[in-house]
C-alpha atoms as a PDB file:
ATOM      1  CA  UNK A   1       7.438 -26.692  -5.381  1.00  0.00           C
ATOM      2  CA  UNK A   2       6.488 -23.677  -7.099  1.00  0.00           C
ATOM      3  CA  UNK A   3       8.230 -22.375  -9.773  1.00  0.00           C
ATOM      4  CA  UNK A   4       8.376 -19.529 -12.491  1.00  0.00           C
ATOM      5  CA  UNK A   5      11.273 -19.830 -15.398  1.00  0.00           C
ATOM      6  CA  UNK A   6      13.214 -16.286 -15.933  1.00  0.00           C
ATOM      7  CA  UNK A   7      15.660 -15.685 -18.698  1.00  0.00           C
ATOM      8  CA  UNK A   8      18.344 -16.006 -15.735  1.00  0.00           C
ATOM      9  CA  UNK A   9      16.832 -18.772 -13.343  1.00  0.00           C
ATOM     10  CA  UNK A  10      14.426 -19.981 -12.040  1.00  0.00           C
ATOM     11  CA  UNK A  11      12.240 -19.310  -8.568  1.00  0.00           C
ATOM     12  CA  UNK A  12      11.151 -21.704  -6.356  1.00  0.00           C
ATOM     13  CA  UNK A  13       8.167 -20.953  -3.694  1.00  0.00           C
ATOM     14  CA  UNK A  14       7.730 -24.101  -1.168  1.00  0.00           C
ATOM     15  CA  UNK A  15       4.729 -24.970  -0.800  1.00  0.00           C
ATOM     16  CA  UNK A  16       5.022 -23.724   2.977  1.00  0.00           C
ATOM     17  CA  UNK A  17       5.576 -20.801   1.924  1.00  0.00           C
ATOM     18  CA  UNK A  18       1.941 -20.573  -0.369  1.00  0.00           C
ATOM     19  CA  UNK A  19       0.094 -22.041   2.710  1.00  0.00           C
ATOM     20  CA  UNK A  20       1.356 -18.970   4.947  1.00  0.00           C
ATOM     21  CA  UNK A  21      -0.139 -16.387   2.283  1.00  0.00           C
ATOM     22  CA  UNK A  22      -3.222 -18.562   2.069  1.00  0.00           C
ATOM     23  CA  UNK A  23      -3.252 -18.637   5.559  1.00  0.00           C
ATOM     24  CA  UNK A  24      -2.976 -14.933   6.158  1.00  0.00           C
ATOM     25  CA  UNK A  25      -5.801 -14.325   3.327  1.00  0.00           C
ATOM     26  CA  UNK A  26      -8.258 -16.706   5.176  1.00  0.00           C
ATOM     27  CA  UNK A  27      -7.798 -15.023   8.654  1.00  0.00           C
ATOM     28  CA  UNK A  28      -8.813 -11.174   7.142  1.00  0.00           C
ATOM     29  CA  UNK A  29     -12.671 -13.420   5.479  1.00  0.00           C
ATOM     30  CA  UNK A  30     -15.592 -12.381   7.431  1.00  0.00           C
ATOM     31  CA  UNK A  31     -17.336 -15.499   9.350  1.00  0.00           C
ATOM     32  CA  UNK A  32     -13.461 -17.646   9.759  1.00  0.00           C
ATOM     33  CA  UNK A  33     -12.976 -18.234  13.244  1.00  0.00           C
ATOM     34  CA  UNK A  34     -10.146 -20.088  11.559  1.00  0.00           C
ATOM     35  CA  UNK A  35      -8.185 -23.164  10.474  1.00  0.00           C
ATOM     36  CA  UNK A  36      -8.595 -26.292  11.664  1.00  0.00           C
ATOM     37  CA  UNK A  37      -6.568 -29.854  10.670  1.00  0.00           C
ATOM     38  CA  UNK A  38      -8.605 -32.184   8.053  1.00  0.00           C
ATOM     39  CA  UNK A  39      -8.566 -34.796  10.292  1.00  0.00           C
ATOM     40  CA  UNK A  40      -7.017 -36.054  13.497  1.00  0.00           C
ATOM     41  CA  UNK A  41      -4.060 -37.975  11.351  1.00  0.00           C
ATOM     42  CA  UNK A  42      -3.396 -34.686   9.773  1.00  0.00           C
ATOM     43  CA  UNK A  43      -3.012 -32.817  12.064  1.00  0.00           C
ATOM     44  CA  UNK A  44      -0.370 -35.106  13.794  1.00  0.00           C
ATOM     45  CA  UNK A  45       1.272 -35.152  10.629  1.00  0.00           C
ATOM     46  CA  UNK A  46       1.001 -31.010  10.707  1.00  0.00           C
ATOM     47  CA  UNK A  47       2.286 -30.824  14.332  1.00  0.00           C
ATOM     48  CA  UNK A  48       5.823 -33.151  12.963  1.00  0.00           C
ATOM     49  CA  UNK A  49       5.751 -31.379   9.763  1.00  0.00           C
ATOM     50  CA  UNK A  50       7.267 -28.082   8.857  1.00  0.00           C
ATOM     51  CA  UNK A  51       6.297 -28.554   5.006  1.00  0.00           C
ATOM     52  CA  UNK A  52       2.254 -27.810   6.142  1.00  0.00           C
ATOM     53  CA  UNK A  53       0.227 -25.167   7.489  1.00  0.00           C
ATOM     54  CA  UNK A  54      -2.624 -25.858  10.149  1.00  0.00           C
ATOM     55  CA  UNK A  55      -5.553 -26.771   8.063  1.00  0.00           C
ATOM     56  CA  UNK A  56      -3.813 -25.424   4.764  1.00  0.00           C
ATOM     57  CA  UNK A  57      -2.874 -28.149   1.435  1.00  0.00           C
ATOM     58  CA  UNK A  58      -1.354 -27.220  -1.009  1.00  0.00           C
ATOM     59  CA  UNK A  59      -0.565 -28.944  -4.229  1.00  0.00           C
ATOM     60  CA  UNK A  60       1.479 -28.059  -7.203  1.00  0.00           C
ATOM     61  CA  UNK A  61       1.061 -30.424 -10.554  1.00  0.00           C
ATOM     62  CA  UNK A  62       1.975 -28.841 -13.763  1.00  0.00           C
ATOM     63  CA  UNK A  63       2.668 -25.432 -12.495  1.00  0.00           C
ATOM     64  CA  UNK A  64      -0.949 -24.888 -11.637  1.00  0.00           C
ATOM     65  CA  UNK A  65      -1.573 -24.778  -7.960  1.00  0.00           C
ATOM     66  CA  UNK A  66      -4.774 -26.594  -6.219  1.00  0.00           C
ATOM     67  CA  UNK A  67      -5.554 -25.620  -2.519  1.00  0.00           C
ATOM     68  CA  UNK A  68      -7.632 -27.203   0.039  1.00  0.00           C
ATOM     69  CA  UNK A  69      -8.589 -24.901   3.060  1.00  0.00           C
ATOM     70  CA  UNK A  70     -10.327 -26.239   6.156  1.00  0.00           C
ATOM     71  CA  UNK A  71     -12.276 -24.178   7.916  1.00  0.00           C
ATOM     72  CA  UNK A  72     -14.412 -22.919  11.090  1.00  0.00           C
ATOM     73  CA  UNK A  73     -17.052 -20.112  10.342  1.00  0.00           C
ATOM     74  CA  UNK A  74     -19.102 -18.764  13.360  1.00  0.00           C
ATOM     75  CA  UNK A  75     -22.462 -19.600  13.858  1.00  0.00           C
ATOM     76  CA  UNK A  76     -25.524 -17.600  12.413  1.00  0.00           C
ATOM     77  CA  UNK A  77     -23.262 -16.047   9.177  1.00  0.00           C
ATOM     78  CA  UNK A  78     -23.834 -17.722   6.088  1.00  0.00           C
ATOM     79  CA  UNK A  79     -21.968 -20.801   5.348  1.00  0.00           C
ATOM     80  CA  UNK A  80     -22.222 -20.829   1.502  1.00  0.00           C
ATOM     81  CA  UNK A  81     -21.277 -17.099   1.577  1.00  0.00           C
ATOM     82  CA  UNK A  82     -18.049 -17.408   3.573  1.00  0.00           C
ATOM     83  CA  UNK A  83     -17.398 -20.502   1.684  1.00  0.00           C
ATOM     84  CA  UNK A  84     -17.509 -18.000  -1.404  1.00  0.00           C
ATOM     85  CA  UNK A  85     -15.421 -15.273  -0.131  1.00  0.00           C
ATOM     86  CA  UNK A  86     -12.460 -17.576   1.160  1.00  0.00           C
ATOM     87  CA  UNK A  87     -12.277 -18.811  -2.239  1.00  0.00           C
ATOM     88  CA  UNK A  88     -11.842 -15.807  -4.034  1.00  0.00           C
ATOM     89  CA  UNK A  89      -9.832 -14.102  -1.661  1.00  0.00           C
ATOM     90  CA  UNK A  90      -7.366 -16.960  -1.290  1.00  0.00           C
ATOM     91  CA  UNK A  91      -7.280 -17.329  -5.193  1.00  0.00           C
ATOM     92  CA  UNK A  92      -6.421 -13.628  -6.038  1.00  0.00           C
ATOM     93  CA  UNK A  93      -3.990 -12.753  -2.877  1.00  0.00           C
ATOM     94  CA  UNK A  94      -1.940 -16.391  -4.113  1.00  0.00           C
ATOM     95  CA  UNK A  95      -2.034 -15.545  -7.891  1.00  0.00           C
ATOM     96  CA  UNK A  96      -1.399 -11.745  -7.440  1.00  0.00           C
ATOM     97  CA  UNK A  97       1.729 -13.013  -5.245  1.00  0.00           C
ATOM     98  CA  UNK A  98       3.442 -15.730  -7.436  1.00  0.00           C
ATOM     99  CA  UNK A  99       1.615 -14.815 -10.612  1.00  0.00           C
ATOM    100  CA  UNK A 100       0.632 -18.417 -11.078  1.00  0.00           C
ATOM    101  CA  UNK A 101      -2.199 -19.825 -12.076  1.00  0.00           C
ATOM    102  CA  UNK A 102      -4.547 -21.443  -8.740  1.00  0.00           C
ATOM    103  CA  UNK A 103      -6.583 -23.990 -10.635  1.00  0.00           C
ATOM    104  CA  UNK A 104      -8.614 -24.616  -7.320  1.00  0.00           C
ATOM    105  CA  UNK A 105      -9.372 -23.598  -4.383  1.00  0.00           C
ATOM    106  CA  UNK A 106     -11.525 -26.283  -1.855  1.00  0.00           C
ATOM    107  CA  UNK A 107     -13.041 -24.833   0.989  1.00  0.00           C
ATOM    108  CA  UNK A 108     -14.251 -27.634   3.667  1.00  0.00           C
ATOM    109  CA  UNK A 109     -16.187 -26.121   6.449  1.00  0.00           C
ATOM    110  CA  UNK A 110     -15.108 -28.350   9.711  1.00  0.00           C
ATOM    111  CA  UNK A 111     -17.267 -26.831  11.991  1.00  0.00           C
ATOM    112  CA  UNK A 112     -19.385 -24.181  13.403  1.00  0.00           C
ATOM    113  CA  UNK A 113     -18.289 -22.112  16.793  1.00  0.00           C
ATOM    114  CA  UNK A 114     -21.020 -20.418  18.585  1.00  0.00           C
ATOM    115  CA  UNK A 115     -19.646 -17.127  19.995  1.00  0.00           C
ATOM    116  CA  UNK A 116     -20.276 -16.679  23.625  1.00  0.00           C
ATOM    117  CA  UNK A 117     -22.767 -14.330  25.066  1.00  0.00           C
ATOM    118  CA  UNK A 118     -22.288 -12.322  28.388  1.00  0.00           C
END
C-alpha cells in the first residue's frame, strides 16, 4: 500500500490501483504491443488475483515504489530504445500522480511480435 501522511489523514493507493496508471502509461510507448504475464505461474496467479495487473508488479517498501513491467515490443523498432522510453514514461506519469518517489522501474522485454503484412 501506498501512502502519503496529511496533517488530517492519511491516503492509501493499492497497489492495483498504481499498476492501472502504469499500465495505461505503457500502452501510449511507441514499439509496446503490450503486457504480457512474467511467467506462466504468474499469470495464473494474475487471472485469480484482483491485487495485480497483467504483466504489471508493483512493490512498495519504505514509501518508495519499485515496478517491474513485462513487455512485448514489435519487431524491427529498437529494443533498448523502447526499453528506455517505458521507463521514463512509467516513472514520471506514477510520480506526477501520487507524488511519490518510484525508486525503479524494470522493464523485461518477453518477446518480439512480428506485425503481419498483406
Amino acid at each position: 500500500m501506498s501512502e502519503s501522511r496529511q496533517a488530517r489523514g492519511r491516503i492509501e493507493v493499492s497497489p492495483t490501483a498504481i499498476a492501472s496508471i502504469v499500465n495505461e502509461a505503457v500502452q501510449t510507448c511507441y514499439g509496446v504491443v503490450g503486457t504480457v504475464p512474467k511467467n506462466l505461474a504468474t499469470g495464473l496467479a494474475d487471472m485469480l488475483s484482483t491485487d495485480r495487473k497483467r504483466g504489471v508488479e508493483i512493490h512498495v517498501r519504505n514509501h518508495k515504489i519499485q515496478i517491474d513491467v513485462y513487455v512485448v515490443v514489435e519487431y524491427g523498432t529498437r529494443i533498448a530504445a523502447v526499453a528506455h522510453s517505458v521507463k521514463h514514461v512509467v516513472r514520471y506519469r506514477v510520480e506526477k500522480a501520487l507524488e511519490m518517489p518510484v525508486e525503479a522501474v524494470n522493464v523485461h522485454v518477453q518477446a518480439l511480435r512480428v506485425s503481419d503484412i498483406d
